[in-house]
Protein backbone atom coordinates (compact mmCIF):
# COMPACT_ATOMS: atom_id res chain seq x y z
CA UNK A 1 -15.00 -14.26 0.91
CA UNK A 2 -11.91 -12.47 1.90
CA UNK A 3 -10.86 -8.97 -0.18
CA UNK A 4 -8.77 -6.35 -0.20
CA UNK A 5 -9.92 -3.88 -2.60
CA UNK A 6 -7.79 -0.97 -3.52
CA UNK A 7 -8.80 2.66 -4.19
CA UNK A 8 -7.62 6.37 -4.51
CA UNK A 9 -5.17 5.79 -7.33
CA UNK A 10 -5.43 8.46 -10.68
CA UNK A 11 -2.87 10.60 -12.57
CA UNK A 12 -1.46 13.02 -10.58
CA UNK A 13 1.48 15.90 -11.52
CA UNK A 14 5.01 15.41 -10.26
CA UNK A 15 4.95 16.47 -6.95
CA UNK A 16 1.74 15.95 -5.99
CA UNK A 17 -0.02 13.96 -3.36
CA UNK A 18 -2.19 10.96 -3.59
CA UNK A 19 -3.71 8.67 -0.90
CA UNK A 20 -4.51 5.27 -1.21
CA UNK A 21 -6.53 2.91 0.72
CA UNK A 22 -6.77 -0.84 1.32
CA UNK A 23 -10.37 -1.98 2.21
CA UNK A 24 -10.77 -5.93 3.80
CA UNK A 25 -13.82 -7.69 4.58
CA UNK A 26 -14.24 -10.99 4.78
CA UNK A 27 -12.67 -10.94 7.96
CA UNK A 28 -10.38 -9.12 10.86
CA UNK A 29 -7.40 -8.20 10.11
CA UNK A 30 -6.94 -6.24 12.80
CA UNK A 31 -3.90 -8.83 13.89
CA UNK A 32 -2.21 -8.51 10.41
CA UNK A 33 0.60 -6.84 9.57
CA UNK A 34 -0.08 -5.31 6.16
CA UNK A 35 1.96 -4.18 3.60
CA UNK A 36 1.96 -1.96 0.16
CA UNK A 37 4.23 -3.30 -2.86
CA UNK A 38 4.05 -1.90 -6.62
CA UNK A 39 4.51 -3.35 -9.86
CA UNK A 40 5.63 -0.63 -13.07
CA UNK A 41 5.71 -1.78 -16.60
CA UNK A 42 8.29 -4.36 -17.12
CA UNK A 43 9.79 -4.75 -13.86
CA UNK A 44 9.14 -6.88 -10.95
CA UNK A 45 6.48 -6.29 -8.06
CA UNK A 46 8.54 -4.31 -5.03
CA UNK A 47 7.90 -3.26 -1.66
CA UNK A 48 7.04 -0.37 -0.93
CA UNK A 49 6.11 -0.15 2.95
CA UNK A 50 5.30 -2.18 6.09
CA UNK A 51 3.02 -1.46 9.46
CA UNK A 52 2.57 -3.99 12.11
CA UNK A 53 -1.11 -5.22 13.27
CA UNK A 54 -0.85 -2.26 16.21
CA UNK A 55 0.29 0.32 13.77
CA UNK A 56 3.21 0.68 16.39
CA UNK A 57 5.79 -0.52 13.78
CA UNK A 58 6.44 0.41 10.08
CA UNK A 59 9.16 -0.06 7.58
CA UNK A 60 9.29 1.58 3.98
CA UNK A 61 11.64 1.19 0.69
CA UNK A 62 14.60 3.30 0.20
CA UNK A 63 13.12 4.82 -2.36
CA UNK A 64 9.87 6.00 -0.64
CA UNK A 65 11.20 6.80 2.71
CA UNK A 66 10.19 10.56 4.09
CA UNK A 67 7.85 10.46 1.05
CA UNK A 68 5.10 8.24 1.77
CA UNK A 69 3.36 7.31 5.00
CA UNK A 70 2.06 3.83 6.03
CA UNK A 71 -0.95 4.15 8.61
CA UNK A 72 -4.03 1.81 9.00
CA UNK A 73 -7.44 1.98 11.16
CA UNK A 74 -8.22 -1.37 12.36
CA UNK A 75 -12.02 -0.25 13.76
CA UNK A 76 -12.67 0.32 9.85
CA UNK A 77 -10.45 -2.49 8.77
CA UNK A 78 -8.68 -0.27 6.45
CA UNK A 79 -5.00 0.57 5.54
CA UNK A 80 -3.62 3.83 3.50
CA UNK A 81 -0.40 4.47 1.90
CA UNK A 82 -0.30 8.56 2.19
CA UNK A 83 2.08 9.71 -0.88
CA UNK A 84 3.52 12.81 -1.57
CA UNK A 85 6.16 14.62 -3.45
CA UNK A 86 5.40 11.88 -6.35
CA UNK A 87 7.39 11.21 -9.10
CA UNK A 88 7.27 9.72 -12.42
CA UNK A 89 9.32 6.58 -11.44
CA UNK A 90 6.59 5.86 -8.84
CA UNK A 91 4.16 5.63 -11.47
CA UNK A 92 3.15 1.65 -10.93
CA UNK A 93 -0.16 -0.22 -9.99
CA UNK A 94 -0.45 -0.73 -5.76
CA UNK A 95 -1.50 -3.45 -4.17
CA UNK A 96 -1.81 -4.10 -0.55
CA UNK A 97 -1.60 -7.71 1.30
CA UNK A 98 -1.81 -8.97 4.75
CA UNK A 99 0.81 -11.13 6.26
CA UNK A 100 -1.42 -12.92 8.67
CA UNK A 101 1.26 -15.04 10.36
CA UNK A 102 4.01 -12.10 10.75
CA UNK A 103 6.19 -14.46 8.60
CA UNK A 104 6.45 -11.68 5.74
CA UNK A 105 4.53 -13.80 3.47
CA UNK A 106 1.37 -12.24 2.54
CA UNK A 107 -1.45 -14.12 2.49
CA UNK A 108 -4.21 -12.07 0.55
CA UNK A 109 -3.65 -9.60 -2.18
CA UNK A 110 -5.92 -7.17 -3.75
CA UNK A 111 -6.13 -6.55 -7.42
CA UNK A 112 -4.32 -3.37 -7.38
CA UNK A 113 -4.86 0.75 -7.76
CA UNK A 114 -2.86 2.15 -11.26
CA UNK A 115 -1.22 5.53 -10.00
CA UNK A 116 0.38 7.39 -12.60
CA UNK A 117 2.45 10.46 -12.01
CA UNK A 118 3.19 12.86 -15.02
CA UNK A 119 6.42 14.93 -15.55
């Protein structure tokens, strides 16, 4: 069975640091490209950053860029989503996904991590 399971998430001050990972089994996904998106209360699900299957490659959201840090470790099958200098409005639930085809469609999703970030 294929998963990606979430973890790292909490309640955290504003401008603090939290990092998340992304944990798959089920199979290799060393040749994904994997991504982060986040969902607050009443709003839509939005991207929040990108890394290609080598790592060589990543792409973030306006509104995370120089604060958080994409990365993965494909000998662990594992991705992380380094965050720092938080803020209230990134307060959300995270989920990670794999695009298996490079298509940006993600194929698998996890269930999500709640991070909340308190003024």
């Amino acid at each position: 069975q294929v998963q990606l399971v979430e973890s790292g998430g909490g309640l955290v001050q504003a401008g603090g640091s939290l990092r998340l990972s992304c944990a798959a089994s089920g199979r290799t996904f060393s040749r994904d490209a994997m991504g982060w998106f986040r969902q607050a209360p009443g709003k839509e699900r939005e991207f929040v950053a990108r890394i290609s299957w080598s790592g060589g490659n990543t792409y973030y959201a306006n509104s995370v860029k120089g604060r958080f840090t994409i990365s993965r470790d494909n000998a662990n099958n594992t991705v992380y989503l380094q965050m720092s200098s938080l803020k209230p409005e990134d307060t959300a639930i995270y989920y990670c996904a794999a695009d298996r085809r490079g298509t940006m469609i993600y194929d698998y999703w996890g269930q999500g991590t709640q991070v909340t970030v308190s003024s």
